[in-house]
Protein backbone atom coordinates (compact mmCIF):
# COMPACT_ATOMS: atom_id res chain seq x y z
CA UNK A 1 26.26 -65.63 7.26
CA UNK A 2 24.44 -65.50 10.35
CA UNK A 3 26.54 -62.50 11.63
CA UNK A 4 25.44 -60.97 8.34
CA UNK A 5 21.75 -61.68 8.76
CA UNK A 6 22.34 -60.31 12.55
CA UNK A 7 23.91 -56.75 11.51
CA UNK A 8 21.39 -56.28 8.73
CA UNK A 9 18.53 -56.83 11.31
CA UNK A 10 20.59 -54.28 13.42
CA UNK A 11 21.52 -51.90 10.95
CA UNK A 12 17.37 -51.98 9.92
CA UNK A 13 16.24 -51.45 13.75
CA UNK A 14 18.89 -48.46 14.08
CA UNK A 15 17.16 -46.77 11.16
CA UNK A 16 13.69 -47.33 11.85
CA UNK A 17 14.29 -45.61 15.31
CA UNK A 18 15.88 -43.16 13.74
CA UNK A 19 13.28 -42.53 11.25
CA UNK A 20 10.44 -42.64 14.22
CA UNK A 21 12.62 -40.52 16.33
CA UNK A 22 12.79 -37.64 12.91
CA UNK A 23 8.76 -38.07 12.27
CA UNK A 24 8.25 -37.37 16.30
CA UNK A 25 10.63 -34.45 15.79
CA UNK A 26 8.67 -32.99 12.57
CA UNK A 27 6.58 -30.79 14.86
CA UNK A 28 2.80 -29.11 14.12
CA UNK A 29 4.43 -25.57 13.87
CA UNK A 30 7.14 -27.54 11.05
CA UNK A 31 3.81 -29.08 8.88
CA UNK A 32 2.33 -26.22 9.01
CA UNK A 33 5.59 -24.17 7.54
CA UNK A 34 6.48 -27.11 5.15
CA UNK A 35 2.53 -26.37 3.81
CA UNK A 36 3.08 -22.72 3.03
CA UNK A 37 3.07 -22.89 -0.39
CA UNK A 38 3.89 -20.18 -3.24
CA UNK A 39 1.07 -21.66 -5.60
CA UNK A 40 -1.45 -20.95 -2.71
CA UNK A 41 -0.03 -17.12 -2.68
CA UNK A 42 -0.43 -16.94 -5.84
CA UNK A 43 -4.10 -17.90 -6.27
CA UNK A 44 -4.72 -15.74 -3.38
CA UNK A 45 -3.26 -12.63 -5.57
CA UNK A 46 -4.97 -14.13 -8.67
CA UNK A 47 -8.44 -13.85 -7.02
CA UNK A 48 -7.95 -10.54 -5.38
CA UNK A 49 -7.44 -9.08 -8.95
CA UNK A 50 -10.16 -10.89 -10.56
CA UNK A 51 -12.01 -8.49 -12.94
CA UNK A 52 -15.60 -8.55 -10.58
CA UNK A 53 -13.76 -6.95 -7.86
CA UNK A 54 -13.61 -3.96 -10.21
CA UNK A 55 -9.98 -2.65 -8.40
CA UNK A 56 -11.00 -3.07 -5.10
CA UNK A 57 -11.77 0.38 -4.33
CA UNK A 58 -12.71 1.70 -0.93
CA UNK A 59 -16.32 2.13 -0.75
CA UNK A 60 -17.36 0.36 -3.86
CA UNK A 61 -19.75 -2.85 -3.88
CA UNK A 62 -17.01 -4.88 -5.64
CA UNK A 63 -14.67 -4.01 -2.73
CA UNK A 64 -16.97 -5.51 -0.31
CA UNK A 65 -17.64 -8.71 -2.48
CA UNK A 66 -13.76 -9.32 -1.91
CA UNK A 67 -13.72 -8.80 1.89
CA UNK A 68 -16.28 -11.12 1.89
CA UNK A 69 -14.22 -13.35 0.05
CA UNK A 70 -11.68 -13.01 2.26
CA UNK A 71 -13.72 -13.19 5.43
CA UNK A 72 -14.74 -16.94 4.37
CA UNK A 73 -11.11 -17.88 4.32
CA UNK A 74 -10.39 -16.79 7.54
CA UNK A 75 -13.90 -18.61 8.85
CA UNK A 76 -12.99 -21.66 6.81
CA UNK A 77 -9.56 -21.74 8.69
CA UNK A 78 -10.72 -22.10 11.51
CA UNK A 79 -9.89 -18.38 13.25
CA UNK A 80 -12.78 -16.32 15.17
CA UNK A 81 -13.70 -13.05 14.14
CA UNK A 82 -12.68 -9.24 15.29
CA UNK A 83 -15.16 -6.96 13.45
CA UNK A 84 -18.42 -5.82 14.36
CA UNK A 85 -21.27 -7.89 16.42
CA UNK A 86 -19.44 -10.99 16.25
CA UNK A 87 -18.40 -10.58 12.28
CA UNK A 88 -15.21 -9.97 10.77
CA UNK A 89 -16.08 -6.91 9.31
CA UNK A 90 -14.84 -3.90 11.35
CA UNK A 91 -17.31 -0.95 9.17
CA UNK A 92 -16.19 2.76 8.55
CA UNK A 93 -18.19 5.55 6.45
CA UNK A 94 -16.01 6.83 3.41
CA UNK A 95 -17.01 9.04 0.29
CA UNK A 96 -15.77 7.57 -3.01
CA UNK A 97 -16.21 8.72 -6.42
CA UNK A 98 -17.39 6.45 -9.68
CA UNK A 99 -16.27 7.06 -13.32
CA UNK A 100 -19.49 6.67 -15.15
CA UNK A 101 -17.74 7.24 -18.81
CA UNK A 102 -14.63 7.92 -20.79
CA UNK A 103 -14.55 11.84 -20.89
CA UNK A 104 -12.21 13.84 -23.05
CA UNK A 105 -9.44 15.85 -22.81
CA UNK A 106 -8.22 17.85 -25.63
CA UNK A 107 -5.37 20.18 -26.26
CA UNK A 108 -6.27 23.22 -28.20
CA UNK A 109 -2.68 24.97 -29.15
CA UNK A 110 -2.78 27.28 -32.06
CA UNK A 111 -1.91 24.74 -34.49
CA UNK A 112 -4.69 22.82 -34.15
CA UNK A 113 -6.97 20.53 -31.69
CA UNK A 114 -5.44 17.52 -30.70
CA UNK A 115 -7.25 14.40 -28.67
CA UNK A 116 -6.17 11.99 -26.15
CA UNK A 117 -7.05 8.93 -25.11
CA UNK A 118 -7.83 7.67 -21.29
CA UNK A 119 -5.33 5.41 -19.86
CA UNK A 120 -3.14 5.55 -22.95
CA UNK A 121 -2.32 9.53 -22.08
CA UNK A 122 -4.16 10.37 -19.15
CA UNK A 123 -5.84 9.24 -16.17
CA UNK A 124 -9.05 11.62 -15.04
CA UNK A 125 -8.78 12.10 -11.16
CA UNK A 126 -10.57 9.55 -9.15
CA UNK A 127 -11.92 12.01 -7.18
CA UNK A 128 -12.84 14.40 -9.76
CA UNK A 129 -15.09 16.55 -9.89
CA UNK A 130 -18.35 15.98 -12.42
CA UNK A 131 -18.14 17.73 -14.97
CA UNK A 132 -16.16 19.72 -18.21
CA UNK A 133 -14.50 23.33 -18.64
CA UNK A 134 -12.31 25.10 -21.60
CA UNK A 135 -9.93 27.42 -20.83
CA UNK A 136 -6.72 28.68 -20.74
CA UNK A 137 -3.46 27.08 -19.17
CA UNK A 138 -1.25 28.56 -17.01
CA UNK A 139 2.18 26.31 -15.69
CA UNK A 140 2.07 26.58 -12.06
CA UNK A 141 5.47 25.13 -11.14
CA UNK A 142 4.42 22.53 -8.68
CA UNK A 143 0.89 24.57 -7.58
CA UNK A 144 2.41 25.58 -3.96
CA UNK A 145 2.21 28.59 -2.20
CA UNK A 146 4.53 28.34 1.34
CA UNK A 147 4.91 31.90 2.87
CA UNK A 148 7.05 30.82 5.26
CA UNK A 149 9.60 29.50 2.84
CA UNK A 150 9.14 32.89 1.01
CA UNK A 151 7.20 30.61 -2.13
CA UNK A 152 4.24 31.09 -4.21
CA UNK A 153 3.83 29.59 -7.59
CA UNK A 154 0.69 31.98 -7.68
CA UNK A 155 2.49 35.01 -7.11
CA UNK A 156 2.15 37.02 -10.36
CA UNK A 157 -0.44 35.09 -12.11
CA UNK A 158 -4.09 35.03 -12.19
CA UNK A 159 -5.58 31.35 -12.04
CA UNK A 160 -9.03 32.75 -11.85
CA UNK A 161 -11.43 30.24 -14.26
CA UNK A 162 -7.85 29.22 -16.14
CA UNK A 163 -6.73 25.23 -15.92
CA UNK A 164 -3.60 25.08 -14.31
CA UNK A 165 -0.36 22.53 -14.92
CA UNK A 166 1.19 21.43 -12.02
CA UNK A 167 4.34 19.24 -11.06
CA UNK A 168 4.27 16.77 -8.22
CA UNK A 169 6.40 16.85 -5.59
CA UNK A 170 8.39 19.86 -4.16
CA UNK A 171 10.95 22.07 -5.48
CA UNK A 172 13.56 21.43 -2.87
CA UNK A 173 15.55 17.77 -3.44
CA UNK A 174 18.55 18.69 -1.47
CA UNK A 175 18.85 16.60 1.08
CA UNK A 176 21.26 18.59 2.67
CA UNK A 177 19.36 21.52 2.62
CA UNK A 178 17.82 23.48 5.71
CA UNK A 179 14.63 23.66 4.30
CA UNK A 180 14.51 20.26 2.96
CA UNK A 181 12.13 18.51 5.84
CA UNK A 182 9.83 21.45 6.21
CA UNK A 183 9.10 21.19 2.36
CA UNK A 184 8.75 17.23 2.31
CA UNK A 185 6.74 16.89 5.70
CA UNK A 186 4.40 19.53 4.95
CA UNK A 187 4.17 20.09 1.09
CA UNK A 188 4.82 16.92 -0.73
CA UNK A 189 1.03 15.77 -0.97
CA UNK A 190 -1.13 16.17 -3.72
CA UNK A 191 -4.08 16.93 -1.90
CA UNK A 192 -2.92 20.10 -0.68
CA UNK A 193 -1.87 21.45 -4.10
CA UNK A 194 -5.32 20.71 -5.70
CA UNK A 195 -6.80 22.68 -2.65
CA UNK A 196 -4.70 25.51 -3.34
CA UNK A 197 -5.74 25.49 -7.26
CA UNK A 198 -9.45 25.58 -5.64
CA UNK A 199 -8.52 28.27 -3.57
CA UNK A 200 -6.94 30.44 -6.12
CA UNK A 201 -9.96 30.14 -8.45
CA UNK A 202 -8.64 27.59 -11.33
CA UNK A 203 -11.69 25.48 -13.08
CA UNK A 204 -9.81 22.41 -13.46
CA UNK A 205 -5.80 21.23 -12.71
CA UNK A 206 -3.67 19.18 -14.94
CA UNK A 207 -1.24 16.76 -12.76
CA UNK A 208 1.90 15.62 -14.53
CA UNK A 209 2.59 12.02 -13.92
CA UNK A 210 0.21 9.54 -15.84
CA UNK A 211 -0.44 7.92 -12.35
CA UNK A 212 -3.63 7.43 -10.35
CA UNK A 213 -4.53 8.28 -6.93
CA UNK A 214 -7.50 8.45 -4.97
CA UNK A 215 -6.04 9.95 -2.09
CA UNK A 216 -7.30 13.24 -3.49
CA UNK A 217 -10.45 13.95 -1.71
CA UNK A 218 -13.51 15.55 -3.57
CA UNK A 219 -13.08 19.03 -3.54
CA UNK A 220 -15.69 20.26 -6.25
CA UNK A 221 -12.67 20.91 -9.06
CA UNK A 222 -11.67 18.78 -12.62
CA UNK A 223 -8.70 17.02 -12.89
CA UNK A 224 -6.52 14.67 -14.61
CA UNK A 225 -3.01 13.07 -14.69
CA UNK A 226 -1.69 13.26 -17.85
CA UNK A 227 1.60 12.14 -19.16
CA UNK A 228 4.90 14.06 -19.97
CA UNK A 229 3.93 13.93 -23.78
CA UNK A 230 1.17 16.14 -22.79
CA UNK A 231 2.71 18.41 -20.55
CA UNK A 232 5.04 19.35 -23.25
CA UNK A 233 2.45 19.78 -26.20
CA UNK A 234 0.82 22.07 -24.40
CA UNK A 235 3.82 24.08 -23.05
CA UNK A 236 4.93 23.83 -26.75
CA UNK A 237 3.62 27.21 -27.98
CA UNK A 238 5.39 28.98 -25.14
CA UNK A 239 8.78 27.28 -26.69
CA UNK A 240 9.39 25.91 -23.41
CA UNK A 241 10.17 22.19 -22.15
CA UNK A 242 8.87 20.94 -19.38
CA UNK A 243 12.19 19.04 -18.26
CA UNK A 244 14.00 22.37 -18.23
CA UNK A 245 11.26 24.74 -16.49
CA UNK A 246 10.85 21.77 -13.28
CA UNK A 247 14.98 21.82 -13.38
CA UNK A 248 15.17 25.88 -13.14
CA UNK A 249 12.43 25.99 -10.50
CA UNK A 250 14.63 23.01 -8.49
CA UNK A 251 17.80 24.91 -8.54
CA UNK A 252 16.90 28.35 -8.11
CA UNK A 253 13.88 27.47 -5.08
CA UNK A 254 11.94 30.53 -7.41
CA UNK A 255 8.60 29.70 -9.27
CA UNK A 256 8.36 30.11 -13.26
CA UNK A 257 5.01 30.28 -13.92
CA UNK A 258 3.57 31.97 -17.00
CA UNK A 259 0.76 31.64 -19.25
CA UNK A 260 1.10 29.00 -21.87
CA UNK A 261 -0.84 30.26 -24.65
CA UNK A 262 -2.69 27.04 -25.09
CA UNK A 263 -6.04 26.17 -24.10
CA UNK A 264 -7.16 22.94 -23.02
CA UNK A 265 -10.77 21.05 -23.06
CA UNK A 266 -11.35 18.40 -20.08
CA UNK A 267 -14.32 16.60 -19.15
CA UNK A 268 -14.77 13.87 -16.73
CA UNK A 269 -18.01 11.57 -15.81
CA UNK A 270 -18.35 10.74 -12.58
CA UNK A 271 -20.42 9.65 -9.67
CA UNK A 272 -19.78 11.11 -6.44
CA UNK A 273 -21.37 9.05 -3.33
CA UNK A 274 -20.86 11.03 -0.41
CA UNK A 275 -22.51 8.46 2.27
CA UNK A 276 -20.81 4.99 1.21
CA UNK A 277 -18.68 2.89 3.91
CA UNK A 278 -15.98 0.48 3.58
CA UNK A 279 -14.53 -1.95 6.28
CA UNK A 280 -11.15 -3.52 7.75
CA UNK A 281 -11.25 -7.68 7.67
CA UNK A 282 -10.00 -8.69 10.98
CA UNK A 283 -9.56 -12.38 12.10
CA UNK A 284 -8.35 -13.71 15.57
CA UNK A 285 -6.57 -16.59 17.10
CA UNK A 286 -7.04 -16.18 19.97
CA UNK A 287 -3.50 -16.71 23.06
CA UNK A 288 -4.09 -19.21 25.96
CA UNK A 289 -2.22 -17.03 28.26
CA UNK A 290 -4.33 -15.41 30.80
CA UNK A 291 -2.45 -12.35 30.38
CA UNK A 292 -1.10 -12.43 27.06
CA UNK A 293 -4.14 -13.02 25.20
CA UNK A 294 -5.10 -9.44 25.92
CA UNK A 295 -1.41 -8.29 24.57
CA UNK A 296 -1.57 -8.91 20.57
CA UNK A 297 0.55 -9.11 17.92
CA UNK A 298 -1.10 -7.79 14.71
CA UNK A 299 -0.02 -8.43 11.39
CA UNK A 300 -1.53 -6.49 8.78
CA UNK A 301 -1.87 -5.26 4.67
CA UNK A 302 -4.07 -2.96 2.85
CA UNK A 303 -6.65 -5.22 0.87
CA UNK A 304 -7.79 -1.84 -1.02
CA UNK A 305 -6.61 -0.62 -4.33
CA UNK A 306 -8.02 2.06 -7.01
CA UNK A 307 -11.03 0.76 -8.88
CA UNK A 308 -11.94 0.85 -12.26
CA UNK A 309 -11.51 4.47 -14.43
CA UNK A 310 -9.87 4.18 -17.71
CA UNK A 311 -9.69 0.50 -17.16
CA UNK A 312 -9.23 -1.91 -14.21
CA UNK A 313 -6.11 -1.19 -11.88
CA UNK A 314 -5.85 -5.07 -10.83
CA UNK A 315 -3.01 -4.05 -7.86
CA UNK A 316 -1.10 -7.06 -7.98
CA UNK A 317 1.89 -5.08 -6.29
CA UNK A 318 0.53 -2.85 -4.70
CA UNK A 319 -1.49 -4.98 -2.34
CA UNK A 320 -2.55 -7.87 -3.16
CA UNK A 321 0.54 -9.49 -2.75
CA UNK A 322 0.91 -8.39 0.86
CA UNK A 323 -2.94 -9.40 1.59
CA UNK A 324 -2.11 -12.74 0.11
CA UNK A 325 0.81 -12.87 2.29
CA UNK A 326 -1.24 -12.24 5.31
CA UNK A 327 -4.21 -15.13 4.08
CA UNK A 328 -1.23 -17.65 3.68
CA UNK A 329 0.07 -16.94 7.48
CA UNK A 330 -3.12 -16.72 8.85
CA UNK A 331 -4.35 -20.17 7.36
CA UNK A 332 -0.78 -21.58 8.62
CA UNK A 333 -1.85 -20.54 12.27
CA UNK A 334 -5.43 -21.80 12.03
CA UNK A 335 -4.35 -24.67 10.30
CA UNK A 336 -1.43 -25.60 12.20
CA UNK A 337 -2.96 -26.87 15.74
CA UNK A 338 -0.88 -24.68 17.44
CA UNK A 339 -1.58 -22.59 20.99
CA UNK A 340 0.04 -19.48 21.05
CA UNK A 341 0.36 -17.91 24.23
CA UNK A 342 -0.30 -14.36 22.48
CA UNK A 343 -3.03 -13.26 20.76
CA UNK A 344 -2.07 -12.71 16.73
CA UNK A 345 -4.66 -10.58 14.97
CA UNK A 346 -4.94 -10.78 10.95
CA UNK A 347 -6.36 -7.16 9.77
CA UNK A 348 -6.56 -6.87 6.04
CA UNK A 349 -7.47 -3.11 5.90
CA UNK A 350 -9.86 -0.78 3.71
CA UNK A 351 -9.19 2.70 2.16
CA UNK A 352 -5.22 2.35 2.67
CA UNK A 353 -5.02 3.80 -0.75
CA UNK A 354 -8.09 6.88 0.10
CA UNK A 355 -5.36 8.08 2.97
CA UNK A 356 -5.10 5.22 5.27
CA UNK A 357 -8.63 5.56 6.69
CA UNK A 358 -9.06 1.72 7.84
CA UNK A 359 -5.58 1.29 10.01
CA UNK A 360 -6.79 5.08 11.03
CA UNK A 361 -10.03 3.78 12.41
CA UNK A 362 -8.92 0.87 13.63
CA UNK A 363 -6.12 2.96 15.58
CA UNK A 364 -9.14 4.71 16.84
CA UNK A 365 -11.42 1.50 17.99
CA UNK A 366 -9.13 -0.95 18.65
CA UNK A 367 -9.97 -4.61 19.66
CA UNK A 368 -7.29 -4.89 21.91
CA UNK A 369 -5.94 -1.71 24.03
CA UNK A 370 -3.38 -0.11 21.92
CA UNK A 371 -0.99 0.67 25.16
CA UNK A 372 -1.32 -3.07 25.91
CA UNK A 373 -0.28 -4.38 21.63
CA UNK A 374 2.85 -5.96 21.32
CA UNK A 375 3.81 -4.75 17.73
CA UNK A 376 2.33 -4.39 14.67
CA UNK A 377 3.91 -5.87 11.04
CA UNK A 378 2.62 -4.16 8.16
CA UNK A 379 2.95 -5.49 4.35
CA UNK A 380 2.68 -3.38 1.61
CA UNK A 381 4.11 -4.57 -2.02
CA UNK A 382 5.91 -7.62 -1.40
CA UNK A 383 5.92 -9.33 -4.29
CA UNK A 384 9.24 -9.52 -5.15
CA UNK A 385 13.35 -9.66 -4.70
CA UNK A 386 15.75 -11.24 -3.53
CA UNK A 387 16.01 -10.54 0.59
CA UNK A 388 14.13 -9.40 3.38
CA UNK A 389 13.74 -6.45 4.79
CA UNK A 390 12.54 -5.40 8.47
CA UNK A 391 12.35 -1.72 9.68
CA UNK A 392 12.79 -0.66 12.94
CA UNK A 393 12.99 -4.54 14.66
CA UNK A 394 16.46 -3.87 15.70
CA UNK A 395 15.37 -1.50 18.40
CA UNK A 396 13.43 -5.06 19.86
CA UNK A 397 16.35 -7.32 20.63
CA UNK A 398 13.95 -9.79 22.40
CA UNK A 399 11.32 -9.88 19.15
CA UNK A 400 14.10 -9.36 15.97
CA UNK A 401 16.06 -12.86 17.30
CA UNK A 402 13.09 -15.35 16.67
CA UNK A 403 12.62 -13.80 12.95
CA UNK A 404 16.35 -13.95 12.39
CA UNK A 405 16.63 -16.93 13.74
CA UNK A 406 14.24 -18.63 11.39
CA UNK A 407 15.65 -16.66 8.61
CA UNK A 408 19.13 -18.46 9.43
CA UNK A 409 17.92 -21.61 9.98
CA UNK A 410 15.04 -22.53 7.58
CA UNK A 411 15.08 -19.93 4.81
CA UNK A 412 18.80 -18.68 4.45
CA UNK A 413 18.11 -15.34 2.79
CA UNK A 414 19.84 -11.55 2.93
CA UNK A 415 17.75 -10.13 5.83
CA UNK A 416 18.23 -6.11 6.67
CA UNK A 417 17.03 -4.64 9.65
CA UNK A 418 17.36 -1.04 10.86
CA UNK A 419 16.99 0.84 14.35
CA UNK A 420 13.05 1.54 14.96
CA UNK A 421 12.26 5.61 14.18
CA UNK A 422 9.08 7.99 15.49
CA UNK A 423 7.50 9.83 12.43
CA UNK A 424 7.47 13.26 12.98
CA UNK A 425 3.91 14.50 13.62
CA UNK A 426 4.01 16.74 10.25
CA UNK A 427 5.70 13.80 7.94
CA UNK A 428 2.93 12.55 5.50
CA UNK A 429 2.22 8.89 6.30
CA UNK A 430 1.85 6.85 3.58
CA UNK A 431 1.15 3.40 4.76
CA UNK A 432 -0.89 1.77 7.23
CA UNK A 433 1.94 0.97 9.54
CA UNK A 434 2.76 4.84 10.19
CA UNK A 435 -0.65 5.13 12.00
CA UNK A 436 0.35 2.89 14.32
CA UNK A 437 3.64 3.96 14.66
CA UNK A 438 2.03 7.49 15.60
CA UNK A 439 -0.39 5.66 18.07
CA UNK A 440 3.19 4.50 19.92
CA UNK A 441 2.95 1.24 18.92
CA UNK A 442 5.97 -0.49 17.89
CA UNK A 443 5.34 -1.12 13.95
CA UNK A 444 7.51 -3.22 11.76
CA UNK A 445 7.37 -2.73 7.94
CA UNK A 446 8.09 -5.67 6.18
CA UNK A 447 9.00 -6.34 2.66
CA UNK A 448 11.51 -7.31 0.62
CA UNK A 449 15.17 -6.13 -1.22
CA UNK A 450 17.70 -6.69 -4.30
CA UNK A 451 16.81 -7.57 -7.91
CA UNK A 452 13.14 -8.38 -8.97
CA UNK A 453 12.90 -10.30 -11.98
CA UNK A 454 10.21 -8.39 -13.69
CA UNK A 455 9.42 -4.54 -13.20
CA UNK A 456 7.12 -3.23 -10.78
CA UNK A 457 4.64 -0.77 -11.93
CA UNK A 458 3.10 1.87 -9.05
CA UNK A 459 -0.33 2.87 -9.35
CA UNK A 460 -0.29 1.45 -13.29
CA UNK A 461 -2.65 -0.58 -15.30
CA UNK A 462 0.31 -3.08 -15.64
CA UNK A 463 0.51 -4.31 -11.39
CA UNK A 464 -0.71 -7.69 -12.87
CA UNK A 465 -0.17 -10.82 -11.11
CA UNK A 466 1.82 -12.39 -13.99
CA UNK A 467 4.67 -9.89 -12.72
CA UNK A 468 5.17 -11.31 -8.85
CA UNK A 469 7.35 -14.17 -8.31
CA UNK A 470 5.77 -16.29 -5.83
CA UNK A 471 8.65 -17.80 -4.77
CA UNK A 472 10.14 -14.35 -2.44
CA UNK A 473 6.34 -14.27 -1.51
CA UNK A 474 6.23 -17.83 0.30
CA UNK A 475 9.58 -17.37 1.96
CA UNK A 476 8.07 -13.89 3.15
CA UNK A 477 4.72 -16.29 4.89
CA UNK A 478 7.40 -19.03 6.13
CA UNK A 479 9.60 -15.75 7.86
CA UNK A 480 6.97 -14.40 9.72
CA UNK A 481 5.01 -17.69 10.52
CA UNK A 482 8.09 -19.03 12.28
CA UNK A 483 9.39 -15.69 13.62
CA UNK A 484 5.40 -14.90 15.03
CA UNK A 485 5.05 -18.28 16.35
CA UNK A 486 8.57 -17.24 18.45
CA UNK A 487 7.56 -14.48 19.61
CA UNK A 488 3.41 -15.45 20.30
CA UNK A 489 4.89 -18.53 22.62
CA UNK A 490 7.60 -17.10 24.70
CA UNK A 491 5.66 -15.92 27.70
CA UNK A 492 8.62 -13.26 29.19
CA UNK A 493 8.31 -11.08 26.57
CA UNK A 494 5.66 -8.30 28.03
């Protein structure tokens, strides 16, 4: 009995030690990853798309409400600010453009007038031009006129006070093709195709693709994006089909334009404000290294989205999940007691969606030297799947083993990585991290791969928050927490 009462004593020592010995061993940098939590992601996203933030667009009042909103969470956590005069509000000028009311757009075919409604068949531009005109449409293949590439879609038509249709994109989608990059580097955007209707005298241009995007600057012209049902009700007196006339244009590399013998009406209200300005959120916490402190690591996301015209576009996807991402990571650093030896700046950035103007002027007034920044991790729609994905990490042998190893350690999930790649000067970036990448800093896009268990809708009324899945989200903040905290504490990477 007594041996009995001796082992039990023994047994009850050996496990208390043992239990003291794992609570010594669950470090500050473990709390703070065992307190990123996908519920706190998710209320992050669910206030970014709250309905007084309007869509978050660049320039707008509402926007500025939200990086205010977001500035307070950084304060609260405890990290210093990296804007302007000691705020966290690094300011830029931008033009932006209102919708003051509905509009109209009405197809006038032979038949008989037919009306659409906003968001239900069409979008008008965000950047449109104030205003209404009636005329004519002519198709205009996909509005692009490359002499060098012996193309014109305007060759042989007369877009003078006519409406033109247009495609997006570019004719050429062979990959294999020796004309292929020189068409997708310097023709793909959107912009450039409304300037050429301007140019050729057209009164207002018809986009295909019921999309938004305020990436089109103000050019004085009307536009919409209307959907495919559209398109083809207005092509219908010609007896042709969209479908078929994009197809013939794609395999031949020859442009099919013609009058359609339809005439449209457009009008669009808007308010253009020439003189606003917008602003990057940037928060600090700040390295103890003497040396190191001045060498950041930035980890970034667009807080920006499209704004309100035809109803609010709420940009769940597309980004607050990758701002929420960045709020979670940063209030795991401020929270978490820890000293890194590098400096990690949080930079939720304005007018991503306007043509990345706020990683563009923060490229161009840095806080920290660029030639002396680490890397830079960019998120942009990470709000679902099944794996991660890194780009261009595998070039940095020193920084891609401290996110891997986490990853094999603590989260256990599919992670790709590919060898890093300098944009071309003439490719069209379209995300904050390509700025960087031009300014020769190493850049890192982050986000996520496989199956997502509800669709994800691009520039579309429907990026509501009710379509992430939080869970992907809080093992993307746990990844780069521990993988950041690696690489911000090891003092021989330079």
């Amino acid at each position: 009995m007594f041996k009995n009462i001796l082992l039990s004593v023994s047994l009850f020592c050996a496990c208390t030690v043992g239990l003291a010995q794992e609570k010594a061993a669950y470090t500050p940098e473990m709390q703070a990853f065992h307190n990123i939590s996908s519920n706190e992601i998710y209320k992050f996203v669910e206030e970014l798309c709250k309905p007084e933030y309007q869509g978050r667009q660049a320039g707008s009042p509402e926007y500025m409400a939200c990086a205010h909103w977001a500035a307070n969470r950084f304060a609260e956590w405890g990290l210093k600010p990296g804007g302007d005069q000691g705020s966290y509000f690094q300011h830029f000028p931008i033009h932006y453009t209102e919708m003051t009311g509905p509009g109209k757009l009405e197809v006038i075919p032979p038949a008989g007038r037919k009306s659409y409604q906003i968001a239900k068949d069409y979008f008008p531009g965000t950047n449109s031009l104030n205003g209404k005109t009636k005329a004519s449409v002519l198709y205009a293949g996909y509005g692009l006129t490359a002499p060098e590439l012996g193309y014109d879609d305007y060759k042989g038509i007369d877009p003078q006070n006519k409406i033109v249709l247009i495609e997006s994109g570019v004719p050429c989608t062979d990959r294999n093709h020796k004309d292929y990059q020189a068409w997708n580097e310097k023709y793909i955007s959107t912009v450039g195709r409304i300037a050429n209707a301007l140019k050729h005298g057209a009164s207002g241009v018809l986009l295909i693709g019921k999309t938004s995007n305020p990436n089109i600057k103000h050019q004085g012209i009307i536009f919409c994006h209307i959907s495919e049902e559209i398109a083809n009700e207005i092509l219908k007196p010609s007896g042709q089909e969209r479908k078929a006339l994009k197809e013939k244009i794609n395999k031949s590399l020859k442009p099919a334009s013609f009058d359609t013998g339809c005439e449209v009406e457009m009008q669009t209200e808007t308010n253009y404000n020439p003189h606003s300005q917008t602003c990057n959120v940037i928060a600090v916490m700040e390295g103890t290294d003497p040396v190191l402190k001045n060498k950041p690591l930035i980890l970034g996301a667009h807080l920006d989205h499209l704004g309100n015209h035809g109803g609010i576009f709420r940009g769940a996807w597309d980004n607050a999940s990758g701002s929420a991402i960045v709020l979670e990571t940063a209030k795991a650093f401020g929270k978490s007691g820890l000293s890194p030896k590098r400096t990690i700046v949080f930079i939720l950035f304005g007018a991503e969606e306007c043509g990345i103007l706020g990683s563009a002027y923060y490229v161009a007034h840095p806080l920290y030297p660029l030639a002396q920044t680490l890397c830079m991790i960019n998120l942009d729609m990470v709000g679902g799947g099944d794996g991660f994905s890194m780009g261009g990490i595998k070039s940095f042998p020193q920084l891609e083993k401290y996110f891997a190893d986490a990853n094999e350690k603590y989260i256990h999930r599919y992670l790709k990585t590919s060898e890093y790649r300098k944009m071309s000067p003439t490719a069209v970036a379209r995300t904050d991290g390509a700025t960087f990448n031009r300014a020769d800093v190493p850049t890192f896009h982050t986000g996520t791969t496989g199956k997502y268990k509800n669709p994800m809708y691009y520039h579309d009324l429907r990026d509501v928050p009710e379509l992430l899945d939080p869970e992907i989200m809080e093992d993307v903040a746990k990844f780069l927490f521990l993988g950041i905290a690696g690489v911000t504490s090891d003092a021989t990477i330079q």
